[in-house]
PDB file of N, CA and C in Angstrom:
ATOM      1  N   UNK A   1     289.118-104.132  24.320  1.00  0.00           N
ATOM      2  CA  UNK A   1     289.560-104.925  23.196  1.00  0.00           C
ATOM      3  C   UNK A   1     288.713-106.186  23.026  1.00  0.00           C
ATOM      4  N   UNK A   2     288.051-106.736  23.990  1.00  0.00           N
ATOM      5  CA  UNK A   2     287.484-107.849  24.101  1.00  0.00           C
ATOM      6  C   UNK A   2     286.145-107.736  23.544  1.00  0.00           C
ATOM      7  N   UNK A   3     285.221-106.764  23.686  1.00  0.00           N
ATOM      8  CA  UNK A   3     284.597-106.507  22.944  1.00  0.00           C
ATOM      9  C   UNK A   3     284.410-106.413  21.651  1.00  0.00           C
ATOM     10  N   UNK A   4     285.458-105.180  21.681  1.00  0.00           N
ATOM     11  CA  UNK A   4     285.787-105.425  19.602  1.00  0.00           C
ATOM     12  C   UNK A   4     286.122-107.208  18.940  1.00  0.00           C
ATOM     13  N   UNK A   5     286.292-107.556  19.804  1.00  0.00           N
ATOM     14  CA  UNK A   5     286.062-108.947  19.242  1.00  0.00           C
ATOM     15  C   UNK A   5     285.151-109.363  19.090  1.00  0.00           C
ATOM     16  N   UNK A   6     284.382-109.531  20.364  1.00  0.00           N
ATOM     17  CA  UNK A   6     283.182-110.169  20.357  1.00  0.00           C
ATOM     18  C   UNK A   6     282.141-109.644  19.397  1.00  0.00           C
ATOM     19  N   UNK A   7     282.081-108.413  18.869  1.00  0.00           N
ATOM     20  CA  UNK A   7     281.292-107.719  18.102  1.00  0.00           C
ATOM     21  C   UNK A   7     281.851-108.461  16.695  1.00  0.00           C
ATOM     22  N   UNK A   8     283.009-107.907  16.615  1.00  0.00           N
ATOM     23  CA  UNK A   8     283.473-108.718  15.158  1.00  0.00           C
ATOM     24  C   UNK A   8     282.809-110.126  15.163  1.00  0.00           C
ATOM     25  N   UNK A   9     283.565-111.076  15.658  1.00  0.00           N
ATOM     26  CA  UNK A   9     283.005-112.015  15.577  1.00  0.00           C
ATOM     27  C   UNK A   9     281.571-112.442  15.417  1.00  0.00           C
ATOM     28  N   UNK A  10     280.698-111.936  16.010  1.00  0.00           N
ATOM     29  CA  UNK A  10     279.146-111.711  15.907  1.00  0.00           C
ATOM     30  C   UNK A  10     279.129-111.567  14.802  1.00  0.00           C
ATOM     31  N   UNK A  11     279.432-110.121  14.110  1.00  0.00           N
ATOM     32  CA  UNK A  11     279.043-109.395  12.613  1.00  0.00           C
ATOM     33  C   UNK A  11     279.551-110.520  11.843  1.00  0.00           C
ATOM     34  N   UNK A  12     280.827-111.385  11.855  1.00  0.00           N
ATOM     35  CA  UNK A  12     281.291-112.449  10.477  1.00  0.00           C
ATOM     36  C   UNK A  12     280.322-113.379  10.749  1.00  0.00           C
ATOM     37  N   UNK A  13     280.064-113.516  12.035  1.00  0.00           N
ATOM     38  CA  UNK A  13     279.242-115.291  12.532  1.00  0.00           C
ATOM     39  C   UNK A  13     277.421-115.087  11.575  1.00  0.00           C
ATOM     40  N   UNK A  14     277.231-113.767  11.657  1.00  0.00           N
ATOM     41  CA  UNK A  14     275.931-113.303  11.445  1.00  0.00           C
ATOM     42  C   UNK A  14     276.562-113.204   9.585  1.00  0.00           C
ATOM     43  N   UNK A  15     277.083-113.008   8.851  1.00  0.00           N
ATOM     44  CA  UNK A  15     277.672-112.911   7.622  1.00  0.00           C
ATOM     45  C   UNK A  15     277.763-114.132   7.274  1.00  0.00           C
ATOM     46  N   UNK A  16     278.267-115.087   7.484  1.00  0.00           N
ATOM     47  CA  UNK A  16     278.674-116.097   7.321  1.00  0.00           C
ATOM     48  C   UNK A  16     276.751-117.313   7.275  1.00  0.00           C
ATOM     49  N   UNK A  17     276.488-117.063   8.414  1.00  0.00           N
ATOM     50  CA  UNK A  17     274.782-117.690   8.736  1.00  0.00           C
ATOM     51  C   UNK A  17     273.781-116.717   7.620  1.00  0.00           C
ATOM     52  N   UNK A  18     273.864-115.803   6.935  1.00  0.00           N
ATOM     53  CA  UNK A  18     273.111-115.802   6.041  1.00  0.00           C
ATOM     54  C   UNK A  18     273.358-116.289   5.006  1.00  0.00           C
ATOM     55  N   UNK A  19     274.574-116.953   4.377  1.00  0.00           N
ATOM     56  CA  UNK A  19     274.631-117.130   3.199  1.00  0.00           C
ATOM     57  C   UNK A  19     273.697-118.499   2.793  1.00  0.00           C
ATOM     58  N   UNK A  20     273.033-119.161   3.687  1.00  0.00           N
ATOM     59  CA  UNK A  20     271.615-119.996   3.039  1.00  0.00           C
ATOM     60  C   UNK A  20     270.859-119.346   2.960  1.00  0.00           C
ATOM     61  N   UNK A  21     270.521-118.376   3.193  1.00  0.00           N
ATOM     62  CA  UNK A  21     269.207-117.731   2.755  1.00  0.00           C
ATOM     63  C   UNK A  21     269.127-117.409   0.574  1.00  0.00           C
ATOM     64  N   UNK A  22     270.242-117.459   0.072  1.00  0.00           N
ATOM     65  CA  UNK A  22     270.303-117.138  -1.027  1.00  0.00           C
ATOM     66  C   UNK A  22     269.805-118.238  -1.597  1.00  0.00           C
ATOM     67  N   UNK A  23     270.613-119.525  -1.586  1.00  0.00           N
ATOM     68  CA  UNK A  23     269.863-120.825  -1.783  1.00  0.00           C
ATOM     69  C   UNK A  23     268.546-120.740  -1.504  1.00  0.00           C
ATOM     70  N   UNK A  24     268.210-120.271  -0.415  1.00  0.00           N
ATOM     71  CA  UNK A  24     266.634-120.749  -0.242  1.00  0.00           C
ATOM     72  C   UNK A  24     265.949-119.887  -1.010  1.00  0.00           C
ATOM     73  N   UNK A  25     266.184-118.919  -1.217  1.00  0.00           N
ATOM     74  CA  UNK A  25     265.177-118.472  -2.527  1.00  0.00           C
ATOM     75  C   UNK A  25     265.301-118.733  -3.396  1.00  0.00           C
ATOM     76  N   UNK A  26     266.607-118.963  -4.056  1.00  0.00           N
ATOM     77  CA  UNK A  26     266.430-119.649  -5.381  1.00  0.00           C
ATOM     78  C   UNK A  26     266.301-120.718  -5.628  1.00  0.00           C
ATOM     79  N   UNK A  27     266.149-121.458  -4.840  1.00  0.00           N
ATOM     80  CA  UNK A  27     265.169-122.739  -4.267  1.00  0.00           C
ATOM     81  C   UNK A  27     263.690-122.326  -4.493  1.00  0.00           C
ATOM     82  N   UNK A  28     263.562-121.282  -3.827  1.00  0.00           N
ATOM     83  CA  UNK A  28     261.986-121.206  -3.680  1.00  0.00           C
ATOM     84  C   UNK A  28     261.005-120.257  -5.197  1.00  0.00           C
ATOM     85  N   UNK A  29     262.134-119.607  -5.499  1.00  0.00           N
ATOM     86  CA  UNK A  29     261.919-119.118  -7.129  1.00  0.00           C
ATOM     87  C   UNK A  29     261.714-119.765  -8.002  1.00  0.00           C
ATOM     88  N   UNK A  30     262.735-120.964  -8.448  1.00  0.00           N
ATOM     89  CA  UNK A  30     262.530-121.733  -9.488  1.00  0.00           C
ATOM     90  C   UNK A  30     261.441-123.186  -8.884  1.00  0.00           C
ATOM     91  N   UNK A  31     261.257-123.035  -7.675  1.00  0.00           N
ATOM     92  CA  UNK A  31     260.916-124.342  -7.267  1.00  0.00           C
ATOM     93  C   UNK A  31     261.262-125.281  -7.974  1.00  0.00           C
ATOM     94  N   UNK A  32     262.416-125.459  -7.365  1.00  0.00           N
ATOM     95  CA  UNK A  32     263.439-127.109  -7.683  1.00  0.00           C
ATOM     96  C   UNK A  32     264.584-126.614  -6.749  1.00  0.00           C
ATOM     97  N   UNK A  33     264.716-127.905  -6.020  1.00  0.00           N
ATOM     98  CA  UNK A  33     266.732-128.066  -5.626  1.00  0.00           C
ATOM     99  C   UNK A  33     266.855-129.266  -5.984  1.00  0.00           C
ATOM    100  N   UNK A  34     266.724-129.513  -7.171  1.00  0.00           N
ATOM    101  CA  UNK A  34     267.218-130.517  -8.037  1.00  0.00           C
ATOM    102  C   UNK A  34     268.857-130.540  -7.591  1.00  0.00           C
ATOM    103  N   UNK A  35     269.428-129.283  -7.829  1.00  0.00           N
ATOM    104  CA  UNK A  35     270.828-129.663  -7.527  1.00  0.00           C
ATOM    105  C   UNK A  35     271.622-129.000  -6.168  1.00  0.00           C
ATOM    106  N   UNK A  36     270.680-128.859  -5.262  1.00  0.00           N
ATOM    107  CA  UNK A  36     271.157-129.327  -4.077  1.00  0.00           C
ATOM    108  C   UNK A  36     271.156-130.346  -2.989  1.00  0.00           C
ATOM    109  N   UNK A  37     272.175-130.506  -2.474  1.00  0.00           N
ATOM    110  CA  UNK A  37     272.485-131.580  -1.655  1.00  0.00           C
ATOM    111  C   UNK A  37     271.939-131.854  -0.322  1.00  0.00           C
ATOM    112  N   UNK A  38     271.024-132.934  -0.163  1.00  0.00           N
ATOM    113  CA  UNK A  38     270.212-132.984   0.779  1.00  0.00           C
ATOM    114  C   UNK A  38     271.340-133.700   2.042  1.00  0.00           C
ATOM    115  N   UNK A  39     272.554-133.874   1.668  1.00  0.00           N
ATOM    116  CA  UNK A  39     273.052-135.007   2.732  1.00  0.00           C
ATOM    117  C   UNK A  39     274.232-133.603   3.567  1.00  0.00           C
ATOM    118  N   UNK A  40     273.895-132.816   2.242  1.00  0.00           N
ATOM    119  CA  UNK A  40     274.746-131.338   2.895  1.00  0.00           C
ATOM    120  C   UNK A  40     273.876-130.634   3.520  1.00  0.00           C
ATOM    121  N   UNK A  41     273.206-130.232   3.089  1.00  0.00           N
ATOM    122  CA  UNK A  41     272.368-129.480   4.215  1.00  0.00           C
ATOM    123  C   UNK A  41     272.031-130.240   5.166  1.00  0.00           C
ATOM    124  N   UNK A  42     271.327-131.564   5.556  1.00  0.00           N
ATOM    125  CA  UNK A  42     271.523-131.950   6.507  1.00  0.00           C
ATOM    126  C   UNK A  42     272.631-131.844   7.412  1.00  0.00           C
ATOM    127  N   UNK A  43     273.648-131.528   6.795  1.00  0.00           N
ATOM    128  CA  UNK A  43     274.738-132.146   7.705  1.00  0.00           C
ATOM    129  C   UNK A  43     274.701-130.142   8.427  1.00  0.00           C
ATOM    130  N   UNK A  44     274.815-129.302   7.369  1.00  0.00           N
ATOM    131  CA  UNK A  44     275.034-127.857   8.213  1.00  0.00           C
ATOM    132  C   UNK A  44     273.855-127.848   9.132  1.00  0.00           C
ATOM    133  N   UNK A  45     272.794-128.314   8.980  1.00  0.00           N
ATOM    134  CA  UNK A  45     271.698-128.273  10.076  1.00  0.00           C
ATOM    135  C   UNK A  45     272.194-129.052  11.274  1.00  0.00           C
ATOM    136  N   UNK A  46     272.767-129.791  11.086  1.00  0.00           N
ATOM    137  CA  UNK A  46     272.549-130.661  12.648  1.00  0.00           C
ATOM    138  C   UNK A  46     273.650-130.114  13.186  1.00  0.00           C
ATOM    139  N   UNK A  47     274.753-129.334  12.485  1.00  0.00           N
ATOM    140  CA  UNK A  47     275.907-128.494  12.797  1.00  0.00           C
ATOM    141  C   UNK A  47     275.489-127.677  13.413  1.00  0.00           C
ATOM    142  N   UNK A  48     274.749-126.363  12.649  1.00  0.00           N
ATOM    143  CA  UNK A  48     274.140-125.207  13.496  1.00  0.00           C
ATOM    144  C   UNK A  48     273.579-125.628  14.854  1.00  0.00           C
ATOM    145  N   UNK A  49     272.395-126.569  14.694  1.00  0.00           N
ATOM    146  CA  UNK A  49     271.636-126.637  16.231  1.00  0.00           C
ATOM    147  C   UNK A  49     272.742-127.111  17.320  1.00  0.00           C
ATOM    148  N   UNK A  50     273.933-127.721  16.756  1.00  0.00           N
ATOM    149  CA  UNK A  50     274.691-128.204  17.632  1.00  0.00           C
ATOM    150  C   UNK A  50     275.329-127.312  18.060  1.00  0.00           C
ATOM    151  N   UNK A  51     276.204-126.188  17.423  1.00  0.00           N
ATOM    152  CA  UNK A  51     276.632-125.476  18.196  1.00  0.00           C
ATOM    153  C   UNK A  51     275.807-124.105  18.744  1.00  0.00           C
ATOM    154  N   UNK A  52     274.640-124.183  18.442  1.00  0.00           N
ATOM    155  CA  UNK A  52     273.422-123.119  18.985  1.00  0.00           C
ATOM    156  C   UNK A  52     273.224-123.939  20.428  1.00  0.00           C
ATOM    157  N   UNK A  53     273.287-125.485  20.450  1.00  0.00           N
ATOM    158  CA  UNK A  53     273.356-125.534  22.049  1.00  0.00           C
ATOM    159  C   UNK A  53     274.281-125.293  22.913  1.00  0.00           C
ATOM    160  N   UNK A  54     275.628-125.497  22.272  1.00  0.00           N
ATOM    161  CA  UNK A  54     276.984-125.324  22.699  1.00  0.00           C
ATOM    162  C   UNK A  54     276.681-124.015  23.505  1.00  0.00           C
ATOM    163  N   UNK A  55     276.663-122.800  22.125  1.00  0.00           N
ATOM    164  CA  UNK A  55     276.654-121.716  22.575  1.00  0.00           C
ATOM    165  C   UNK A  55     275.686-121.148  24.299  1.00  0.00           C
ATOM    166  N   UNK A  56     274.479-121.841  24.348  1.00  0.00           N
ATOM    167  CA  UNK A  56     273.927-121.960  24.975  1.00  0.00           C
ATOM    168  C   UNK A  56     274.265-122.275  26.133  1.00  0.00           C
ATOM    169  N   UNK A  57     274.994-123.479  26.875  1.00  0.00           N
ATOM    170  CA  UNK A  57     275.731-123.604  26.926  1.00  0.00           C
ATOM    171  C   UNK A  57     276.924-122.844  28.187  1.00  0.00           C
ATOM    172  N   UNK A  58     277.675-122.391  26.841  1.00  0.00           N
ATOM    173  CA  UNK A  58     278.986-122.329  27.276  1.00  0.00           C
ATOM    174  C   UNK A  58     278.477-120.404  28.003  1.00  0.00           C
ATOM    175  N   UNK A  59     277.149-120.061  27.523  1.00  0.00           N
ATOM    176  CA  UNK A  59     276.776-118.584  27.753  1.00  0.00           C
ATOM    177  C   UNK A  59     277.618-117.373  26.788  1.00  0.00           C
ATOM    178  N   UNK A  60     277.775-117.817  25.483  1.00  0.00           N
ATOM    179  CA  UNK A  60     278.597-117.072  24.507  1.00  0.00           C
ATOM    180  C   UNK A  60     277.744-116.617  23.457  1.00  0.00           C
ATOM    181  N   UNK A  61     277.271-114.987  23.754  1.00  0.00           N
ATOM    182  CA  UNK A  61     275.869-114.331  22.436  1.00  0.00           C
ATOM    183  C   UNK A  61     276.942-114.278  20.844  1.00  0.00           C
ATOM    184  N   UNK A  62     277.752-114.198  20.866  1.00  0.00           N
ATOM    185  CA  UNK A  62     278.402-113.922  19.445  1.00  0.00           C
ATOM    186  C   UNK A  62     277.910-115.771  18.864  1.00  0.00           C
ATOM    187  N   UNK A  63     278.464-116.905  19.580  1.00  0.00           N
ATOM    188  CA  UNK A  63     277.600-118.013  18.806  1.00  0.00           C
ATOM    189  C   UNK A  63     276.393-118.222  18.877  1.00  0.00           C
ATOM    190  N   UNK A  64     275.927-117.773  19.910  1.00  0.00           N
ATOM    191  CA  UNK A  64     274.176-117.953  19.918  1.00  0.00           C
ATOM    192  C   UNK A  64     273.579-117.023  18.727  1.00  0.00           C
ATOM    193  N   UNK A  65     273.443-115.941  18.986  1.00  0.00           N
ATOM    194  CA  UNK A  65     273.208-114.806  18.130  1.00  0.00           C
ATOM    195  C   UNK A  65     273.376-115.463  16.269  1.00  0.00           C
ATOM    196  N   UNK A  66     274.828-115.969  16.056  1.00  0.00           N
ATOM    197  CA  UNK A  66     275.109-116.560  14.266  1.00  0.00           C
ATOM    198  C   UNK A  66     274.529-117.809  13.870  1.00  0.00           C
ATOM    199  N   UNK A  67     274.852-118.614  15.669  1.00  0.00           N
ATOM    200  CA  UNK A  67     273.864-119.706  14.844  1.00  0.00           C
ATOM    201  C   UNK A  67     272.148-120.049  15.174  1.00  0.00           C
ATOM    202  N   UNK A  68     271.442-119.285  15.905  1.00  0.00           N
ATOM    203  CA  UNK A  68     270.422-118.799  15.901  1.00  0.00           C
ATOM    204  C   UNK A  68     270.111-118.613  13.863  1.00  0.00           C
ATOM    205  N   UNK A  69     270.755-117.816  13.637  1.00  0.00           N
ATOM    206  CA  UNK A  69     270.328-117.305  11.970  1.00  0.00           C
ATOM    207  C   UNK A  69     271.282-118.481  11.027  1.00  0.00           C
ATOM    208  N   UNK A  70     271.919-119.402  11.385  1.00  0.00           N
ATOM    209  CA  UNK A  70     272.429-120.444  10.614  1.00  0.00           C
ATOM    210  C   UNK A  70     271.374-121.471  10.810  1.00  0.00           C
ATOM    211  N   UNK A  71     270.828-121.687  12.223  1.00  0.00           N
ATOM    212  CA  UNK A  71     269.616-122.800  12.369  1.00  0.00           C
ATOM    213  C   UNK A  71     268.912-122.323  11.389  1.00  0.00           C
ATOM    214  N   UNK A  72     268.053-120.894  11.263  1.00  0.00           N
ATOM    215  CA  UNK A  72     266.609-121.090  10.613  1.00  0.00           C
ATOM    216  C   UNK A  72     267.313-120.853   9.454  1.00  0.00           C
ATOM    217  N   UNK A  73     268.519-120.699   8.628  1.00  0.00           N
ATOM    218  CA  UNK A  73     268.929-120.329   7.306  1.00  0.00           C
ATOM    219  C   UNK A  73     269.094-122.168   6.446  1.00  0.00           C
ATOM    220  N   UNK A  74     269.628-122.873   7.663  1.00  0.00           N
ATOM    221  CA  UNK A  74     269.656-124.137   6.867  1.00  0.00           C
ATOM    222  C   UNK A  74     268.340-124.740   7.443  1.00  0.00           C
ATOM    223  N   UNK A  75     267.767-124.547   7.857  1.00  0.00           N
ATOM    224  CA  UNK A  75     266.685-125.697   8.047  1.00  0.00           C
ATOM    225  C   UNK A  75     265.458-125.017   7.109  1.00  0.00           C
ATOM    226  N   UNK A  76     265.513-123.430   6.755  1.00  0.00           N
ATOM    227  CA  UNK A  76     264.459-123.521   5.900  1.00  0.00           C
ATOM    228  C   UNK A  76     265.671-124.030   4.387  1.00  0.00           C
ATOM    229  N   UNK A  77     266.645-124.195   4.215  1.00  0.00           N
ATOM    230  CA  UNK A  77     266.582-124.788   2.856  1.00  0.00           C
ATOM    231  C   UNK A  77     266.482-126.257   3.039  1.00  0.00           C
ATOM    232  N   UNK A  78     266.990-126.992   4.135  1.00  0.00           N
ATOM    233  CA  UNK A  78     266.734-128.585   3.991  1.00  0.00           C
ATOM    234  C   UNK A  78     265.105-128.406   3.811  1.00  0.00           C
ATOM    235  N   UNK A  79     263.575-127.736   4.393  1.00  0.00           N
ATOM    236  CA  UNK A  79     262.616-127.811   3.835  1.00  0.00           C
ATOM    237  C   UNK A  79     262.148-127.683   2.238  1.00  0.00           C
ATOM    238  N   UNK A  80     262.509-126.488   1.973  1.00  0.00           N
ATOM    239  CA  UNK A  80     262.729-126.209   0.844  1.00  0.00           C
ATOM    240  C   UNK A  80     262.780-127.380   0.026  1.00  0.00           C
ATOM    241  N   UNK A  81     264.560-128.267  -0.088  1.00  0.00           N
ATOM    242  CA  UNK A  81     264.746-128.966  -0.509  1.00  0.00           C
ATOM    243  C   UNK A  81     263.590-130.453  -0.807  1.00  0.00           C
ATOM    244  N   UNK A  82     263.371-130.765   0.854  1.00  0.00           N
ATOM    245  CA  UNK A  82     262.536-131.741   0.657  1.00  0.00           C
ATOM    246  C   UNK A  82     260.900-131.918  -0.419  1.00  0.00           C
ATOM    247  N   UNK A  83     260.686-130.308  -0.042  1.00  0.00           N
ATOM    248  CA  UNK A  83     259.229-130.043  -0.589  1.00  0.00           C
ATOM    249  C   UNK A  83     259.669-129.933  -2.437  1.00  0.00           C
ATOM    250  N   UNK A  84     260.600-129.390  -2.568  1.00  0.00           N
ATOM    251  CA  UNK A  84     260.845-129.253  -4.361  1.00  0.00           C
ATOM    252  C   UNK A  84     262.182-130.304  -4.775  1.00  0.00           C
ATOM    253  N   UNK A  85     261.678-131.605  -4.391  1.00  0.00           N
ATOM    254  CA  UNK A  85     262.600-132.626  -5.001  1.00  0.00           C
ATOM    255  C   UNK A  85     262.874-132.328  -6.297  1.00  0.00           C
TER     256      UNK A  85
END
């Protein structure tokens, strides 16, 4: 049973950590994030790496594994952002 968790959890944590990737292309399509929030993405970035060390850490792959792909999902849009003010 513990497994089926841990798997679940993985699959939403990994669901959940891609949804910047959509931003970042349409970031990177129109080149502009005129209307995104640089004080938000900052803030999910320093979130992710934080609990990517946690995970690290505490030795738990279901958070390492989601926020592994939440680190590089928000930090390429805070780039993004910065480069297409």
């Amino acid at each position: 049973m513990v497994d089926f968790f841990n798997a679940l959890i993985t699959l939403l944590g990994i669901l959940m950590s891609l949804g910047h990737f959509p931003q970042a292309i349409k970031i990177f399509k129109n080149k502009s994030a005129r209307d995104v929030s640089l004080m938000t993405y900052s803030i999910f970035t320093f979130g992710s790496y934080a609990w990517l060390v946690y995970g690290f850490i505490i030795k738990e792959l279901p958070i390492i594994i989601s926020f592994i792909i939440g680190s590089i999902g928000s930090t390429l849009v805070l780039i993004l952002k910065i480069k297409y003010k």
